[in-house]
Protein backbone atom coordinates (compact mmCIF):
# COMPACT_ATOMS: atom_id res chain seq x y z
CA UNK A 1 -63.27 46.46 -163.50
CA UNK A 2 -61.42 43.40 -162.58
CA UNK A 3 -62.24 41.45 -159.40
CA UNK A 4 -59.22 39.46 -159.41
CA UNK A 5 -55.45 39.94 -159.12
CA UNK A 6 -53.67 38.29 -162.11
CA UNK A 7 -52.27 35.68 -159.30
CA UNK A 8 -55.94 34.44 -158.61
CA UNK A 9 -56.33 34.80 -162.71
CA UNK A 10 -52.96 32.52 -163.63
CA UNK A 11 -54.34 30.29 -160.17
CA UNK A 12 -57.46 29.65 -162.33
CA UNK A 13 -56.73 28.99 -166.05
CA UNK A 14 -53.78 25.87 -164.07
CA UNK A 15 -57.06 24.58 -162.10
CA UNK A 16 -59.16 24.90 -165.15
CA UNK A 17 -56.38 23.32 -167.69
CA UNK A 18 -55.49 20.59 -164.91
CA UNK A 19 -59.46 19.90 -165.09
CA UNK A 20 -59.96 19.89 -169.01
CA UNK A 21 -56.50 17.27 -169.31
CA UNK A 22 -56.91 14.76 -166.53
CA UNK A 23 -60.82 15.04 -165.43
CA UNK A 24 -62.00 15.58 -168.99
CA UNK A 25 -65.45 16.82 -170.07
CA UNK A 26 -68.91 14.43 -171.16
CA UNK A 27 -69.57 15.58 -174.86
CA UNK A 28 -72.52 14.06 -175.99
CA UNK A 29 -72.38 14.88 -179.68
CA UNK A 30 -70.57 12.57 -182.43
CA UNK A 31 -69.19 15.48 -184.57
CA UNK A 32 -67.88 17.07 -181.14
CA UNK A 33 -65.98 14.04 -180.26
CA UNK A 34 -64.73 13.52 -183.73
CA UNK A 35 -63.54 17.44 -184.07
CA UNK A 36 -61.62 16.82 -180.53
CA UNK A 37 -60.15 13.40 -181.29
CA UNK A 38 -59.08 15.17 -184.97
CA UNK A 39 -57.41 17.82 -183.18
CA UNK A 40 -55.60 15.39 -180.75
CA UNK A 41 -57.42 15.08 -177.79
CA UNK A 42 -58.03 11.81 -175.97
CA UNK A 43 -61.19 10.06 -176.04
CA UNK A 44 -63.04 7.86 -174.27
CA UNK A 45 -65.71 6.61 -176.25
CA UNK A 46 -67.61 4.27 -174.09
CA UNK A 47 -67.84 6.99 -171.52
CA UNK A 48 -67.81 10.11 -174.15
CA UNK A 49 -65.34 11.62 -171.86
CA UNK A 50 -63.20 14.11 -173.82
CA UNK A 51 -59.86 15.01 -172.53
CA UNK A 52 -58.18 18.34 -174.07
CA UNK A 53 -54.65 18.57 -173.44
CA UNK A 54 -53.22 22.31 -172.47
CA UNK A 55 -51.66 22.82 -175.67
CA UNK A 56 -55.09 22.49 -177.39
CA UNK A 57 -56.75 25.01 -174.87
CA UNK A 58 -54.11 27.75 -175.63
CA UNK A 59 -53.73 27.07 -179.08
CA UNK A 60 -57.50 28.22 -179.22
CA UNK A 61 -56.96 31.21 -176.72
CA UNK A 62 -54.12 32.48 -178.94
CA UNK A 63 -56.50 32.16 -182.41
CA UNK A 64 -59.30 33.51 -180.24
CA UNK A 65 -59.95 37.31 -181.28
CA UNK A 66 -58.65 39.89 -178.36
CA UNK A 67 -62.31 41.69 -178.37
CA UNK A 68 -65.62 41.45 -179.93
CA UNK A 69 -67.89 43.98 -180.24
CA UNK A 70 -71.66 43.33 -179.05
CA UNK A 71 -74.56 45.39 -180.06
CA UNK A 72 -78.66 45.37 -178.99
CA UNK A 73 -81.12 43.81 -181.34
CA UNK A 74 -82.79 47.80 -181.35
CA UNK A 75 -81.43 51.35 -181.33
């Protein structure tokens, strides 16, 4: 099942990377901002506002395993 057409899918992951680059996210925790600033994203530290550039984003999609198998805590 796939509710969207890979038009609305590509639409998405340029809103979301335009989002992540140029709005940023608040991370609140030191080792988070020091891991993002490490791996070359811009930070502002009075505001905690992490930037993440698109390279970053699909660097991690492309390491990111294709599947991952889930199972229940019982039989």
């Amino acid at each position: 099942m796939n509710p969207f057409t890979r038009e609305e899918l590509e639409h998405i992951h340029r809103a979301t990377l335009e989002v992540l680059e140029h709005t940023g996210v608040f991370v609140q925790q030191k080792e988070a901002i020091e891991l993002f600033a490490q791996a070359g994203a811009k930070i502002d530290p009075k505001t905690k506002v992490v930037r993440i550039p698109a390279y970053m984003v699909h660097d991690a999609l492309d390491s990111a395993p294709r599947s991952v198998i889930m199972h229940a805590r019982g039989p």
